[in-house]
N, C-alpha and C. Protein backbone atom coordinates (compact mmCIF):
# COMPACT_ATOMS: atom_id res chain seq x y z
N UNK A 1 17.76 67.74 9.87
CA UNK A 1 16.93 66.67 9.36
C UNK A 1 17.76 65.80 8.42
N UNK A 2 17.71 64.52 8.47
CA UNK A 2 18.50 63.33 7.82
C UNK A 2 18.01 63.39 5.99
N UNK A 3 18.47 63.38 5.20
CA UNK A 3 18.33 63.22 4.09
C UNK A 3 18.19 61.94 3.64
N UNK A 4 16.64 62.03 2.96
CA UNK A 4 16.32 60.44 2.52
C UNK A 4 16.84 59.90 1.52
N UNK A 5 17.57 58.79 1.74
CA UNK A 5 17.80 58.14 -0.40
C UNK A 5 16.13 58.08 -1.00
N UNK A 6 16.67 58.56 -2.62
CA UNK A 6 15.25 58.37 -3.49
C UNK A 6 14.94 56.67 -3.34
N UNK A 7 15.81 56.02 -2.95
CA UNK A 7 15.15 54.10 -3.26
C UNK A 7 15.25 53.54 -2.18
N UNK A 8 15.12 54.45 -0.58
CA UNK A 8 14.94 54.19 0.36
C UNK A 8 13.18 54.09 0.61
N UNK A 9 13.25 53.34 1.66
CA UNK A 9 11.24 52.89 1.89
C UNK A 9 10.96 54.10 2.28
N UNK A 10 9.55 55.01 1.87
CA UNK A 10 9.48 56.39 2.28
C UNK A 10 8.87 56.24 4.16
N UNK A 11 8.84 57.08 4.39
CA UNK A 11 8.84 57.31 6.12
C UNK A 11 7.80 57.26 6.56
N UNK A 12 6.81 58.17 5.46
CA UNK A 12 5.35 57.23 5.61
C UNK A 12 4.87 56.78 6.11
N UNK A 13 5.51 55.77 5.71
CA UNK A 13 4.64 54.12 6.16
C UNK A 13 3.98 53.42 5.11
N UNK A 14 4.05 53.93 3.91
CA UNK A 14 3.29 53.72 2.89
C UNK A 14 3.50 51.68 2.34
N UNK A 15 5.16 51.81 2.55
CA UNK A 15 5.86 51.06 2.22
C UNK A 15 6.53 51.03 0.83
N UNK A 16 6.30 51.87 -0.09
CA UNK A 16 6.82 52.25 -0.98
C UNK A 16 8.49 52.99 -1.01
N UNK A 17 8.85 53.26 -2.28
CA UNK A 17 10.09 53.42 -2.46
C UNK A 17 9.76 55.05 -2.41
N UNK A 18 11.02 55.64 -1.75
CA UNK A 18 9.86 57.56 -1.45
C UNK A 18 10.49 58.42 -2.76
N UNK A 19 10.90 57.86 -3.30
CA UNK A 19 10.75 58.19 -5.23
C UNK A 19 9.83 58.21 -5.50
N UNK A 20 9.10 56.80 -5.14
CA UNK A 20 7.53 56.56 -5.59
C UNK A 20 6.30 57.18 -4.73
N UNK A 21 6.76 57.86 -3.49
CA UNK A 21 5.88 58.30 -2.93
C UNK A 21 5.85 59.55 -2.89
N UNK A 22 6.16 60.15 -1.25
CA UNK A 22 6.35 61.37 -0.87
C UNK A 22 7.02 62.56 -1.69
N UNK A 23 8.63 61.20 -2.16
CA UNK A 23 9.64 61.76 -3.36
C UNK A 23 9.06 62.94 -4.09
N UNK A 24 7.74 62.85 -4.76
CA UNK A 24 7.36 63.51 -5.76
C UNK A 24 6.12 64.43 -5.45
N UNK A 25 6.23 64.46 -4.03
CA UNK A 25 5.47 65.55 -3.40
C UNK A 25 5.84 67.10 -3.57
N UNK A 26 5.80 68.54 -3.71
CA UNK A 26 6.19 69.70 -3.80
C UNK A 26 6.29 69.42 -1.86
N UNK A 27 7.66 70.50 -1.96
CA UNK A 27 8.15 71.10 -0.36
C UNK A 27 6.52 71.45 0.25
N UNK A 28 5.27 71.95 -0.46
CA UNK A 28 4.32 72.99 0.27
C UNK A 28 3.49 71.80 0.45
N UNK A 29 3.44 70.45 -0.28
CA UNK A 29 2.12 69.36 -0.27
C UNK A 29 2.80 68.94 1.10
N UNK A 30 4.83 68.81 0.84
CA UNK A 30 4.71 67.87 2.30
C UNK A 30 5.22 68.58 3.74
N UNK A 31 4.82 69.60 3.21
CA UNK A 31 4.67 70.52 4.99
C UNK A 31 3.62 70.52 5.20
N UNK A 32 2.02 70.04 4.37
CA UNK A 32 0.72 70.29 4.76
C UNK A 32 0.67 69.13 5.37
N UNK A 33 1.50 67.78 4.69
CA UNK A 33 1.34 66.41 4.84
C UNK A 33 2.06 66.27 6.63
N UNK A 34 3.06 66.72 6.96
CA UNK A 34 4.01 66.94 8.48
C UNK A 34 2.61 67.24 9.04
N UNK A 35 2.49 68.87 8.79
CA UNK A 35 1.28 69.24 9.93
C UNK A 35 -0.18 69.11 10.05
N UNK A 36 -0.76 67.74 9.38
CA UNK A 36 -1.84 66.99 9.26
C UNK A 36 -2.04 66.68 10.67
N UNK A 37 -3.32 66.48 11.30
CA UNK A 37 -3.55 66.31 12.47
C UNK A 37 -3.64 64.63 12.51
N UNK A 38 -3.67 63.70 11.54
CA UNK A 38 -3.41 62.68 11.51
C UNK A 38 -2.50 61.86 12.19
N UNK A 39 -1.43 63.15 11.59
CA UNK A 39 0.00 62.64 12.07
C UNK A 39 0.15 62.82 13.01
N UNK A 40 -0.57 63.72 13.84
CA UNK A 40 0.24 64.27 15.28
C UNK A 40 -0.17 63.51 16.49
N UNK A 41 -1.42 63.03 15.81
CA UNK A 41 -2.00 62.34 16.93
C UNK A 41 -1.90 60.66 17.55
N UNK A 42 -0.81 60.14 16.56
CA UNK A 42 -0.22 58.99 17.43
C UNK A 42 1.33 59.16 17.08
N UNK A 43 1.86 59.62 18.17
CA UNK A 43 3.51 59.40 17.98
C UNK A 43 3.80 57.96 17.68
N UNK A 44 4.85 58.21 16.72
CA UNK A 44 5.24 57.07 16.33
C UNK A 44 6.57 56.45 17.71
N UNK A 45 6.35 55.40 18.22
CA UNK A 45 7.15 54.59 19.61
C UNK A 45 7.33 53.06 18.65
N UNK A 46 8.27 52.25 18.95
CA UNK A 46 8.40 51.14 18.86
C UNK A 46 7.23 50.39 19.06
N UNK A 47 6.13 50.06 20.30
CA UNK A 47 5.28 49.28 20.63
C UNK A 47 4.23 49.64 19.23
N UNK A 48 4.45 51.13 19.58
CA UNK A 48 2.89 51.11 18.24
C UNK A 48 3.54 50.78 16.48
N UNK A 49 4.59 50.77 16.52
CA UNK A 49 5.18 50.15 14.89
C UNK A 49 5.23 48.55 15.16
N UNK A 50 5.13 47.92 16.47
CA UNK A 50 4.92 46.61 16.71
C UNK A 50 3.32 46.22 16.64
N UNK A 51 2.63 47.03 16.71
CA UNK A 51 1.48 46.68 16.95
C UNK A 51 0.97 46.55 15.54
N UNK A 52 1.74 47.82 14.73
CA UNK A 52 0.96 47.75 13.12
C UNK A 52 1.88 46.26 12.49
N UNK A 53 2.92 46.01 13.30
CA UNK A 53 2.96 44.63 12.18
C UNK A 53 2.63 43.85 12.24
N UNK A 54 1.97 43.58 13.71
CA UNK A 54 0.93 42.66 13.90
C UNK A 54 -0.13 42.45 13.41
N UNK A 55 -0.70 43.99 12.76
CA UNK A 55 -1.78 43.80 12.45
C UNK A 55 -1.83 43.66 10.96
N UNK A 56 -0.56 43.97 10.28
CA UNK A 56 -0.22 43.12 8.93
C UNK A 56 -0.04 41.96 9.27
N UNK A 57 0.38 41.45 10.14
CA UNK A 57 0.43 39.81 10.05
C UNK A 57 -0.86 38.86 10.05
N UNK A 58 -1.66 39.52 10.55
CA UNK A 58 -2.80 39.30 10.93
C UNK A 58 -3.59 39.50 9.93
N UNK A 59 -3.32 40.00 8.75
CA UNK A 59 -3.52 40.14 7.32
C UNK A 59 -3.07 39.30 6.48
N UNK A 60 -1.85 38.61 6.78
CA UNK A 60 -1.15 38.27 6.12
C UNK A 60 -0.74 38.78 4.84
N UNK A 61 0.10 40.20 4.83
CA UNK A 61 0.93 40.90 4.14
C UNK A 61 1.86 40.22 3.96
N UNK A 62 3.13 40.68 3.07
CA UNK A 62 4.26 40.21 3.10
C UNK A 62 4.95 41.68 3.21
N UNK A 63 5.93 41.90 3.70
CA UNK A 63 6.38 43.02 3.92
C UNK A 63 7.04 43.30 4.94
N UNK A 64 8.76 44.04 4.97
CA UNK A 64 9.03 44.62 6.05
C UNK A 64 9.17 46.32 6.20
N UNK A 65 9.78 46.75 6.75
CA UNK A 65 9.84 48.26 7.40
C UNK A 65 11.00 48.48 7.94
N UNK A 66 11.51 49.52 8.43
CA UNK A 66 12.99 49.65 9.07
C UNK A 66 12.67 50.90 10.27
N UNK A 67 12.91 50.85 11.25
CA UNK A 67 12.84 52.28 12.10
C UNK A 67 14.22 52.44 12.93
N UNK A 68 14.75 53.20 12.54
CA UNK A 68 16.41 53.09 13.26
C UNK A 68 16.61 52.50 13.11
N UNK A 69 17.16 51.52 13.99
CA UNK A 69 18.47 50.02 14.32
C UNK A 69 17.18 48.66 14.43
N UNK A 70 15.58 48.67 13.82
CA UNK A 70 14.84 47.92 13.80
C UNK A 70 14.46 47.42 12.62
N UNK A 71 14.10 46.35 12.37
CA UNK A 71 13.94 46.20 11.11
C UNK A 71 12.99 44.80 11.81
N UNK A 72 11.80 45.28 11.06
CA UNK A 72 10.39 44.35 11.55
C UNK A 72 9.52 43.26 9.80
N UNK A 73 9.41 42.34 10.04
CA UNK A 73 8.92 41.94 8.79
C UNK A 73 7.99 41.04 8.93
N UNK A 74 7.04 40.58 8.00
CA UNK A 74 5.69 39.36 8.07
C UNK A 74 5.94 38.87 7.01
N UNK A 75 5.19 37.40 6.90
CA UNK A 75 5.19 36.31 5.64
C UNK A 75 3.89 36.35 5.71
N UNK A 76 3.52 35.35 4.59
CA UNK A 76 2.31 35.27 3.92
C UNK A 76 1.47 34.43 4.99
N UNK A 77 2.24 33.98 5.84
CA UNK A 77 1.44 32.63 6.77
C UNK A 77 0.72 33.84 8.21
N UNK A 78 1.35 34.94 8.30
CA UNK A 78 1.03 35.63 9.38
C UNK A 78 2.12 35.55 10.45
N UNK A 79 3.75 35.14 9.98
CA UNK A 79 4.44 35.60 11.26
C UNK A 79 5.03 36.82 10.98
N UNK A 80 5.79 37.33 12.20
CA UNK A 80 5.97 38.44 12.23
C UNK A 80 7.36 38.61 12.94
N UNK A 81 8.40 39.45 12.92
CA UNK A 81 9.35 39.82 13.48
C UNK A 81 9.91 40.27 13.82
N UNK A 82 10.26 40.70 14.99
CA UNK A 82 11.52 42.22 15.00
C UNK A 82 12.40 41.74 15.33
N UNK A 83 13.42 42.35 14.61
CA UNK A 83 15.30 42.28 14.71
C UNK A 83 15.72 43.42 14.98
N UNK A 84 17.29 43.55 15.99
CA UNK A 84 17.64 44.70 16.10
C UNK A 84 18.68 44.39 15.23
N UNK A 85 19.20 45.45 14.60
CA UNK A 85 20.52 45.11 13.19
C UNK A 85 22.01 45.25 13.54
N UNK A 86 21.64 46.16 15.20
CA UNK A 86 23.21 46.17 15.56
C UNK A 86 23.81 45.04 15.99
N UNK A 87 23.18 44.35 17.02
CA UNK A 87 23.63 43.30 17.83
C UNK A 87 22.88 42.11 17.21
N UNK A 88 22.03 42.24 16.27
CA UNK A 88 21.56 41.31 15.79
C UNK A 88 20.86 40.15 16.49
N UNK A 89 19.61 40.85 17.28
CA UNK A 89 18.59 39.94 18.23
C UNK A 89 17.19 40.44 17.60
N UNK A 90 16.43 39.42 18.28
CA UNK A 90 14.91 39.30 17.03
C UNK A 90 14.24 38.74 18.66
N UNK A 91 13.03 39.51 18.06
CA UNK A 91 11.50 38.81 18.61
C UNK A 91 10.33 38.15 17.80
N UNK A 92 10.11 36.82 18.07
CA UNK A 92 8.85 36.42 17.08
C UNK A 92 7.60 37.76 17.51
N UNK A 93 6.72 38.32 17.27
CA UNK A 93 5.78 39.49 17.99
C UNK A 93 4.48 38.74 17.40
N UNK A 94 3.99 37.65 16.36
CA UNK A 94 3.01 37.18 15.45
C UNK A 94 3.57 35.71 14.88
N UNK A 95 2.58 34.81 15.32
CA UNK A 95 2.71 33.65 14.76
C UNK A 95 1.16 32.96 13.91
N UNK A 96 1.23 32.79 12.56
CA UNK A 96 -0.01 32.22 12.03
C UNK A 96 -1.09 33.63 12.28
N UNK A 97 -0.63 34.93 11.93
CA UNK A 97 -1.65 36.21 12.47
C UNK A 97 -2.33 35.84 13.21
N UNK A 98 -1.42 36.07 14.74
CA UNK A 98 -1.88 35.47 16.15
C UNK A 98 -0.98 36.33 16.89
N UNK A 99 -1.36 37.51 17.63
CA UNK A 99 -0.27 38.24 18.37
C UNK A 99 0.51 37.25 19.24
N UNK A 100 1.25 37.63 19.63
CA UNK A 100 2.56 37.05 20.56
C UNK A 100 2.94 38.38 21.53
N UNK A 101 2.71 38.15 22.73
CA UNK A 101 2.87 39.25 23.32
C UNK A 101 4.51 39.32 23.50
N UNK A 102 4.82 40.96 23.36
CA UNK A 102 6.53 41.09 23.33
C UNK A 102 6.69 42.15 24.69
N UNK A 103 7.76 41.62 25.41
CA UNK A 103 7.80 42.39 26.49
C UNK A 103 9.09 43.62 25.60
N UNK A 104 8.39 44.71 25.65
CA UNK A 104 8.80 46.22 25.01
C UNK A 104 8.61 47.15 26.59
N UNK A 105 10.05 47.89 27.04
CA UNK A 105 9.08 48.82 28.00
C UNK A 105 10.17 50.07 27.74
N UNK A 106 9.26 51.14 27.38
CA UNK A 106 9.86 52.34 26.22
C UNK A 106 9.66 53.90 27.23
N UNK A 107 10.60 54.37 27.00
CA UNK A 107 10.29 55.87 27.88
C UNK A 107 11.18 56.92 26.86
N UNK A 108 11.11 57.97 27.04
CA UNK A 108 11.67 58.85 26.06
C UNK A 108 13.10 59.19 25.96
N UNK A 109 13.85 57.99 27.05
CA UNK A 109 14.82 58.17 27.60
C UNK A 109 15.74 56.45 26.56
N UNK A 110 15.29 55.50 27.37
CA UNK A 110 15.16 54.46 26.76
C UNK A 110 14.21 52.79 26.33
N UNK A 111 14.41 52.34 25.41
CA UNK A 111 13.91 51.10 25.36
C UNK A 111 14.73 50.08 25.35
N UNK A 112 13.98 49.00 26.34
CA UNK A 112 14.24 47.66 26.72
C UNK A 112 13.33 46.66 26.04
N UNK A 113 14.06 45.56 25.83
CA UNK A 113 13.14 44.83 25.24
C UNK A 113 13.43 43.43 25.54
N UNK A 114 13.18 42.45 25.85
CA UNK A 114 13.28 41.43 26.23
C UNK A 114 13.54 39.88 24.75
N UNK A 115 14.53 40.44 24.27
CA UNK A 115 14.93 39.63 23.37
C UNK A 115 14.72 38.12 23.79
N UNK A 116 14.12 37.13 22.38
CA UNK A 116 14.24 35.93 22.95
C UNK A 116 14.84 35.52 22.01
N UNK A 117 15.78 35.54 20.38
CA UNK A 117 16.32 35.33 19.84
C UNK A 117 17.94 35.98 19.45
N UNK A 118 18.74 35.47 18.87
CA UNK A 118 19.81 36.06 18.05
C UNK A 118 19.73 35.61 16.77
N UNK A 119 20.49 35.84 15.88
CA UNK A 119 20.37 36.07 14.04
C UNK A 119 21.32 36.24 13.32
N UNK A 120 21.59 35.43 12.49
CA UNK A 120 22.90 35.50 11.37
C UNK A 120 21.84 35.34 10.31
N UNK A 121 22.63 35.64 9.15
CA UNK A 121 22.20 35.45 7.94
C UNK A 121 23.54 34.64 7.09
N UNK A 122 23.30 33.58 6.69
CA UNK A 122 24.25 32.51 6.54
C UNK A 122 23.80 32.05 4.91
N UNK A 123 24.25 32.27 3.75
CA UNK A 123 23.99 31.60 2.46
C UNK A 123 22.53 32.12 2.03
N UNK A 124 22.23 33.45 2.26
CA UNK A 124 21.02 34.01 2.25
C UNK A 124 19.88 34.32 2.70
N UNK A 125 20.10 33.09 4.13
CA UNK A 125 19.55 32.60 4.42
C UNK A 125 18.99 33.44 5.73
N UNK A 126 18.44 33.76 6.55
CA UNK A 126 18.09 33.99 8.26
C UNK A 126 18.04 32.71 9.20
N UNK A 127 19.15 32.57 9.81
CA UNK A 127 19.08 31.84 10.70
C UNK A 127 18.84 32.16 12.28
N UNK A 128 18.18 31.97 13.20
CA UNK A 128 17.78 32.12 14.21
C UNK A 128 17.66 31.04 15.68
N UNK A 129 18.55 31.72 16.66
CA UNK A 129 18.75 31.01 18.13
C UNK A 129 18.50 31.51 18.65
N UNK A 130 17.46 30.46 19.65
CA UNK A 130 17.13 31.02 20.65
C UNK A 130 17.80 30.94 21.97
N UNK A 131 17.92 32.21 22.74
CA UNK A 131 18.68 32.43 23.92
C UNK A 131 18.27 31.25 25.04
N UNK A 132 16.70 31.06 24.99
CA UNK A 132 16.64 30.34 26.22
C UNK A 132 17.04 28.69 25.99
N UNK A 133 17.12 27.84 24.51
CA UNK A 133 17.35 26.63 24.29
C UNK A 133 18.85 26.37 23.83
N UNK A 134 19.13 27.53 23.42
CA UNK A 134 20.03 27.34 21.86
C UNK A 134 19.86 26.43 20.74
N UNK A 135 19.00 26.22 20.43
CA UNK A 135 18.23 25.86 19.33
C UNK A 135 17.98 26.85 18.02
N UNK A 136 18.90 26.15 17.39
CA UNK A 136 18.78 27.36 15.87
C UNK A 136 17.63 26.81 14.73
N UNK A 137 17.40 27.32 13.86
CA UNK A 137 16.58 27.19 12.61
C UNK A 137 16.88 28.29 11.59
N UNK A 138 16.25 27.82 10.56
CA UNK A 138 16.13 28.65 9.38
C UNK A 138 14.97 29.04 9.21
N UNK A 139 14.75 30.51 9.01
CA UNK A 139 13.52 30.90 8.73
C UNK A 139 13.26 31.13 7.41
N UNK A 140 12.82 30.04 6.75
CA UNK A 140 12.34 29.83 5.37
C UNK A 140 11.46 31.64 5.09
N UNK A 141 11.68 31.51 3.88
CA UNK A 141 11.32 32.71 3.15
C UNK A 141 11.49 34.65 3.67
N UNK A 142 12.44 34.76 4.65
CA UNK A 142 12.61 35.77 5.57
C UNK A 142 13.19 36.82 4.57
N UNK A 143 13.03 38.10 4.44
CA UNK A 143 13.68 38.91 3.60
C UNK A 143 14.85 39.46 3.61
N UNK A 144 16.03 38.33 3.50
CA UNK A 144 17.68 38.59 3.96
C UNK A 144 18.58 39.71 2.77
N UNK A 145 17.67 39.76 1.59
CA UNK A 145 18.54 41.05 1.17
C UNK A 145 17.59 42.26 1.43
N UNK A 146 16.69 42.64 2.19
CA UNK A 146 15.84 43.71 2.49
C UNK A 146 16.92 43.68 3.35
N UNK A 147 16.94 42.66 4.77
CA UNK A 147 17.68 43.80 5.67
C UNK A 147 19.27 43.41 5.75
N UNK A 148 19.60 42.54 4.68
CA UNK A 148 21.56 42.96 4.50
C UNK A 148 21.43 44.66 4.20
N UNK A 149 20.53 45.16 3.56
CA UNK A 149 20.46 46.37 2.81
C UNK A 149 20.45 47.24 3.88
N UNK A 150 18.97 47.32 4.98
CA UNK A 150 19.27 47.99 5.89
C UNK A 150 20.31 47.96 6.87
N UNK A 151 20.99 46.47 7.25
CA UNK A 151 21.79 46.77 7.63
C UNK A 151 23.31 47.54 7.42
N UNK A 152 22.78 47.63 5.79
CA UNK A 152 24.43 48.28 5.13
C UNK A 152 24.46 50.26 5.61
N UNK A 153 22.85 50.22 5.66
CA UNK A 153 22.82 51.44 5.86
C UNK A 153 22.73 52.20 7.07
N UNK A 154 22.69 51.41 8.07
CA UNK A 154 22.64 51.38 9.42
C UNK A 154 24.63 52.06 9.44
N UNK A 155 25.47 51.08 8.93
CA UNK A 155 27.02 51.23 9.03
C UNK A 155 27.47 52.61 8.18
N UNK A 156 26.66 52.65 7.29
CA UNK A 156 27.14 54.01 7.00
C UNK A 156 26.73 55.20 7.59
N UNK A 157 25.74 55.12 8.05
CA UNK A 157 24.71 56.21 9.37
C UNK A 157 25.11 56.61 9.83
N UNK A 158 26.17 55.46 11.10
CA UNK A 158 26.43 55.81 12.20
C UNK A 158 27.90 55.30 12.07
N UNK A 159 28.72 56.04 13.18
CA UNK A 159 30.24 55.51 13.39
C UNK A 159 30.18 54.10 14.63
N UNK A 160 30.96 53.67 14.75
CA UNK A 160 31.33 51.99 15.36
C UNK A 160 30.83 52.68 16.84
N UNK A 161 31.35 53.58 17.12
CA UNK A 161 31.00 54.85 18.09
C UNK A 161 29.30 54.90 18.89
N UNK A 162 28.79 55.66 17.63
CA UNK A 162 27.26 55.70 17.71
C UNK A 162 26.43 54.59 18.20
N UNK A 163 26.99 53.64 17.34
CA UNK A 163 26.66 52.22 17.24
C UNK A 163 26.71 51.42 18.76
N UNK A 164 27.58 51.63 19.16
CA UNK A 164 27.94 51.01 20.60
C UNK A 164 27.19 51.75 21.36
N UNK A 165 26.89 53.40 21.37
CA UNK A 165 25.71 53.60 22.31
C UNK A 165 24.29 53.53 22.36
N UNK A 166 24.10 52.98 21.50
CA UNK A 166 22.61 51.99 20.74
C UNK A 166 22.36 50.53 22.51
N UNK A 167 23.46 50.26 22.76
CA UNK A 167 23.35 48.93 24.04
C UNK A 167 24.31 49.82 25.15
N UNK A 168 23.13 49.86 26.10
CA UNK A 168 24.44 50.46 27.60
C UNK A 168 24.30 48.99 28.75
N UNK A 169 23.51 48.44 28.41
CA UNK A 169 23.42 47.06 29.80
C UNK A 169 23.12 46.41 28.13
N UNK A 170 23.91 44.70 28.83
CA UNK A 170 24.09 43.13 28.48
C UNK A 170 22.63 42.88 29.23
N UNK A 171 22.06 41.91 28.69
CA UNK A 171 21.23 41.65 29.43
C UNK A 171 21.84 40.05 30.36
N UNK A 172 21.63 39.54 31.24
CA UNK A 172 22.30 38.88 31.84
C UNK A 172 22.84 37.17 31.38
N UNK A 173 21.70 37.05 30.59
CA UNK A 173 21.63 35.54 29.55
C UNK A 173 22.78 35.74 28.50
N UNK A 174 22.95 36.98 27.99
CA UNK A 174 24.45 37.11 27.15
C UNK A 174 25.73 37.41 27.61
N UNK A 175 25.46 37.98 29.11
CA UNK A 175 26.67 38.29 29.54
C UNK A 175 27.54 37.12 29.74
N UNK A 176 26.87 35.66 30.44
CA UNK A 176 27.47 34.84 30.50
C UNK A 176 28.02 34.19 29.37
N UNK A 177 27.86 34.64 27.98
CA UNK A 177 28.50 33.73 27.04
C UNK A 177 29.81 34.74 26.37
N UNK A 178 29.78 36.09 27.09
CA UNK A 178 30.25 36.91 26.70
C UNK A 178 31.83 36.68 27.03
């Protein structure tokens, strides 16, 4: 089992810092908390951590999350986003808390996802192109030191190694620029 930093977001889901959460749980509260029937009964998959940020967006939360090599976030207006941190591609999934349907198709083996963006972070900033125009923008108010952060921790995780077997197929729109 991976060892959490204390000022890492707890696993939860809470969204808190797991200092502030779980952190200060006894070993016996959070083995009752693991084998809660709560928990068991929706595995956590990509589509369904897409679905809950939709439905913060749709709230209009502000807030992101990290799950592996994902890092998903909402603004106050109701959009919503997923980025992958290795290769650095994003899906809008929520616009104005308004789903956006995301083509996700997940098996226990692997997930595909039908990226329609790529992503730098440039002067603090999140900048974002899209594959099918090349048309870039700035995404005003996006949380670029939340995920410089996750992404710092993504590089220490894993070796350059690991990392590369995160993508086994180009999808065909990048191969050509490749």
């Amino acid at each position: 089992m991976a060892k959490i930093g204390r000022n890492e977001k707890c696993p939860c889901g809470s969204g808190k810092k797991f200092k502030n959460c779980c952190g200060r749980k006894t070993p016996a509260q959070m083995q009752q908390t693991a084998r809660s029937p709560k928990d068991k009964a929706v595995p956590l998959t990509l589509m369904s951590a897409v679905e809950q940020i939709q439905r913060d967006a749709f709230e209009k939360k502000i807030l992101s999350r990290e799950m592996g090599v994902f890092f998903f976030f909402t603004n106050n207006v109701g959009d919503a986003w997923l980025l992958e941190m290795t290769d650095q591609d994003g899906i809008q999934v929520a616009e104005g808390g308004q789903t956006i349907e995301a083509t996700i198709e997940e098996n226990p083996e692997t997930i595909e996802v039908n990226w329609t963006h790529s992503y730098t972070i440039e002067d603090r900033q999140l900048q974002l192109t899209s594959w099918k125009d090349k048309k870039s923008f700035i995404l005003e108010g996006a949380p670029t030191s939340e995920l410089n952060a996750a992404m710092r921790r993504i590089r220490k995780r894993f070796t350059p190694e690991q990392l590369e077997l995160v993508h086994v197929n180009v999808p065909e729109e990048k191969s050509a620029e490749v």
